[in-house]
Protein backbone atom coordinates (compact mmCIF):
# COMPACT_ATOMS: atom_id res chain seq x y z
CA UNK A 1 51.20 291.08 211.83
CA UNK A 2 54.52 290.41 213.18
CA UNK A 3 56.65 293.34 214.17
CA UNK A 4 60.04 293.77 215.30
CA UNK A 5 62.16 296.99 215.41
CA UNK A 6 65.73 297.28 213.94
CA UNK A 7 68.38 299.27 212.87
CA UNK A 8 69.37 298.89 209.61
CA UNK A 9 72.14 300.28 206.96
CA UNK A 10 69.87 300.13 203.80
CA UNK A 11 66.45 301.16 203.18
CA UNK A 12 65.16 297.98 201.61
CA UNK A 13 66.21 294.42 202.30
CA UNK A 14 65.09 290.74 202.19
CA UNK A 15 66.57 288.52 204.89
CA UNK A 16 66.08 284.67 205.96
CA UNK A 17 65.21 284.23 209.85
CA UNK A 18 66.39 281.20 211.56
CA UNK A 19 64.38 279.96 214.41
CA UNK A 20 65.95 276.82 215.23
CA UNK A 21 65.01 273.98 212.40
CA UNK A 22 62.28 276.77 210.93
CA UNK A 23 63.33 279.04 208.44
CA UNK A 24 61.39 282.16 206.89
CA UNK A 25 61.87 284.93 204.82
CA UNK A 26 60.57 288.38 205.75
CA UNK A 27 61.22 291.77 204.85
CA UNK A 28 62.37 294.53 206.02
CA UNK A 29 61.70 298.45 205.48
CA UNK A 30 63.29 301.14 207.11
CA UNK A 31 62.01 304.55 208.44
CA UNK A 32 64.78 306.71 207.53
CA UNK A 33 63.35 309.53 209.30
CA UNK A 34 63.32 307.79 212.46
CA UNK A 35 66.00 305.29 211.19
CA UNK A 36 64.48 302.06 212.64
CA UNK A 37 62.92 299.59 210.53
CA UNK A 38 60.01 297.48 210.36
CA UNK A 39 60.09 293.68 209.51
CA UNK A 40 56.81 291.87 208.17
CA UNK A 41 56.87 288.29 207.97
CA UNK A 42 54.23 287.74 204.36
CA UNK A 43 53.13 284.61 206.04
CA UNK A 44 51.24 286.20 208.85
CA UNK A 45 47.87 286.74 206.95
CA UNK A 46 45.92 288.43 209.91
CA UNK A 47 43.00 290.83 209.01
CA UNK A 48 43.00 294.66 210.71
CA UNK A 49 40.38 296.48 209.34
CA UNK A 50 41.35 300.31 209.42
CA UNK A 51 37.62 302.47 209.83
CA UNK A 52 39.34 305.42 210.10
CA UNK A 53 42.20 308.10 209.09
CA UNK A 54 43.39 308.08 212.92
CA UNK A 55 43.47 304.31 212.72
CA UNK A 56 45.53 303.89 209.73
CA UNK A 57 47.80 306.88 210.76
CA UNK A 58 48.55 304.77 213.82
CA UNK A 59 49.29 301.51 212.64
CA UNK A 60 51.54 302.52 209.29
CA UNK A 61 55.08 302.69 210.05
CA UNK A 62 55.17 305.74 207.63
CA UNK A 63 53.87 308.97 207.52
CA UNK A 64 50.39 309.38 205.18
CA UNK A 65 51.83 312.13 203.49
CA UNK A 66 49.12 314.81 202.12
CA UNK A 67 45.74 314.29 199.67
CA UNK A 68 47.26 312.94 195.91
CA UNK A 69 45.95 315.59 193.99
CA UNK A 70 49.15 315.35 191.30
CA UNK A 71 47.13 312.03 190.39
CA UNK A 72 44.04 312.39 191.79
CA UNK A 73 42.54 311.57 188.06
CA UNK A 74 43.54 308.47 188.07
CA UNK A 75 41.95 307.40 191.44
CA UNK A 76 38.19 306.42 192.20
CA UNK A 77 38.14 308.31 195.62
CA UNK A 78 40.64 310.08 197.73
CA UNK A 79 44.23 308.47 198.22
CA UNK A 80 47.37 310.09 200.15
CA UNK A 81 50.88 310.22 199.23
CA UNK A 82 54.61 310.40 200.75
CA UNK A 83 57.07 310.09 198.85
CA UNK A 84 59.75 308.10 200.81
CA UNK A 85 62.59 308.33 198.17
CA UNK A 86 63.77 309.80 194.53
CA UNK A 87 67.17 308.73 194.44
CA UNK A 88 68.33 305.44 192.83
CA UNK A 89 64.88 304.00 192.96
CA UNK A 90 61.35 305.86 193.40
CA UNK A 91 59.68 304.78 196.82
CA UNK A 92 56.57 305.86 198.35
CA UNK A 93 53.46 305.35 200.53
CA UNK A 94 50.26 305.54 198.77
CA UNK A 95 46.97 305.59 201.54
CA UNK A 96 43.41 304.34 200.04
CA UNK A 97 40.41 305.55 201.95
CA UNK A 98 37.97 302.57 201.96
CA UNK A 99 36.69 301.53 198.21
CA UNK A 100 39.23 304.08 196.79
CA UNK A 101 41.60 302.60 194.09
CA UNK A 102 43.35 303.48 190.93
CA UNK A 103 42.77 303.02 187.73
CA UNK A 104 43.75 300.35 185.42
CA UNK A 105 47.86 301.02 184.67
CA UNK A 106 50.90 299.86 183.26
CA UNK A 107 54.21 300.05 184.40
CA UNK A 108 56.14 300.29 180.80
CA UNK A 109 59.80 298.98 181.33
CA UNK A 110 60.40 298.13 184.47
CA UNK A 111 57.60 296.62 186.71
CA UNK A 112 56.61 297.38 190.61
CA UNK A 113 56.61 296.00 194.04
CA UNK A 114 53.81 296.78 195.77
CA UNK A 115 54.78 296.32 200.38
CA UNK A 116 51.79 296.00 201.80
CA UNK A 117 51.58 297.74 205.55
CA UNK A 118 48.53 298.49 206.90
CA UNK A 119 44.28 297.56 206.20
CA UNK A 120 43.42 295.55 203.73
CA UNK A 121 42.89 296.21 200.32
CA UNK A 122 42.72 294.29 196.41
CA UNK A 123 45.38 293.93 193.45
CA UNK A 124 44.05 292.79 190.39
CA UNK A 125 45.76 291.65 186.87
CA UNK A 126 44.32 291.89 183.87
CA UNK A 127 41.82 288.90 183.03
CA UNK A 128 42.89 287.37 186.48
CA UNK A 129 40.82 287.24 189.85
CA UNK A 130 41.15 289.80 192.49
CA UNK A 131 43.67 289.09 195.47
CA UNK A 132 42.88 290.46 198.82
CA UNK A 133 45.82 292.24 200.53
CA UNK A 134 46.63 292.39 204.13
CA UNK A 135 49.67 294.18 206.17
CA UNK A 136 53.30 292.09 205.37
CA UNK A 137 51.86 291.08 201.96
CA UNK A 138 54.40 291.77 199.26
CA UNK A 139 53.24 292.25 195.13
CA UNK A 140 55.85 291.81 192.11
CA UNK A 141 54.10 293.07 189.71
CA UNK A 142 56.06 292.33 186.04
CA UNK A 143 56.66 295.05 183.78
CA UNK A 144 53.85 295.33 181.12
CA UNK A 145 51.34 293.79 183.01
CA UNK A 146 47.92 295.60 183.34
CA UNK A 147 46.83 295.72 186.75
CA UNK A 148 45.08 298.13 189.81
CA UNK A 149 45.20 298.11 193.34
CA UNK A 150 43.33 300.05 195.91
CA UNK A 151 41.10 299.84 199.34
CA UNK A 152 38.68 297.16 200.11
CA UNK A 153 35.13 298.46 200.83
CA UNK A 154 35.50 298.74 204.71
CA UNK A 155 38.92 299.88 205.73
CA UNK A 156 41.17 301.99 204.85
CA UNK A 157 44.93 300.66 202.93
CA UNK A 158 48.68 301.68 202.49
CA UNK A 159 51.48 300.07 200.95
CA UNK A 160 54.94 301.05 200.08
CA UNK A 161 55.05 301.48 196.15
CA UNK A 162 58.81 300.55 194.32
CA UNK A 163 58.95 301.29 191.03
CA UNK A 164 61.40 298.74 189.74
CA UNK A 165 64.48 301.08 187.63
CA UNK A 166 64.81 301.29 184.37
CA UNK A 167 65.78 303.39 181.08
CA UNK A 168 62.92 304.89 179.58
CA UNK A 169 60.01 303.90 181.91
CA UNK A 170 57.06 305.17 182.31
CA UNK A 171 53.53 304.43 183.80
CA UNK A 172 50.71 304.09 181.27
CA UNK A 173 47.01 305.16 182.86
CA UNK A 174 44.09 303.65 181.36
CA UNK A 175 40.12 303.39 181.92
CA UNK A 176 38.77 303.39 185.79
CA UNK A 177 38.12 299.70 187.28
CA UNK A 178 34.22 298.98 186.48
CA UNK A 179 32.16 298.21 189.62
CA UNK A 180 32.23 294.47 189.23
CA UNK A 181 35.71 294.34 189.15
CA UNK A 182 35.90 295.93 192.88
């Protein structure tokens, strides 16, 4: 993963780098507790397996937050939230321990973008194959579209969570991801 540090004015931006005849567009996510930011480029595709808490604690430029336990029923295993932001638009970092992920869902009204940041983990749509996700990946996920996400069997996974505004939205949980589908 490429990584640069920054100071930024917004919490959330994509930008176009110029590198002499190459162009490439990365994005950018800021820290406001720290207020630096951390740009990933979603064409560097290299694998970091997380084993461990520590591991994944280290390498995420956000905090893990505590144990999910508000949503822990909708979760096959144990997953860790910090919220990063209520205002305007609902931001946080969710943390899968490895083979944790949530259940089938639906984001009803407005959709969400899932920022990958650290381990690798899966996002699947309904009837569709499984991608694997790795840190600087980046997931639009269209409202209405049934879909789960979550931890790969050997490391652990976080990614910034955006649920996309909009009047009246909601997230609809449904049956747990069957074992074949993981």
């Amino acid at each position: 993963m490429s990584e640069t540090t920054l100071r930024l004015d917004r919490p959330l931006k994509m930008v176009t780098i110029c590198l002499g005849q190459m162009q490439t567009n990365c994005y950018i996510v800021e820290n406001t507790k720290t207020n630096q930011a951390f740009v990933f480029d979603p064409g560097d595709q290299g694998e970091r397996i997380m084993n461990t808490l520590e591991e994944i604690t280290k390498s995420c430029p956000f905090p893990i937050g505590h144990e999910n336990i508000e949503y822990e029923q909708y979760f096959a295993g144990k997953s860790y939230l910090y919220p990063l932001s209520s205002e305007q638009v609902s931001i946080a970092n969710v943390t899968f321990e490895p083979d944790c992920r949530n259940h089938w869902h639906i984001h009803h009204g407005g959709g969400q973008i899932l920022l990958c940041t650290a381990g690798n983990g899966y996002y699947q749509e309904w009837g569709k194959d499984i991608v694997e996700l790795h840190a600087g990946d980046v997931v639009n996920i269209p409202a209405e579209v049934k879909h789960w996400h979550g931890a790969t069997k050997n490391s652990w996974f976080s990614h910034i969570a955006i649920s996309v505004p909009c009047e009246n939205g909601y997230c609809e949980w449904l049956e747990e991801v069957e074992k074949e589908n993981k």
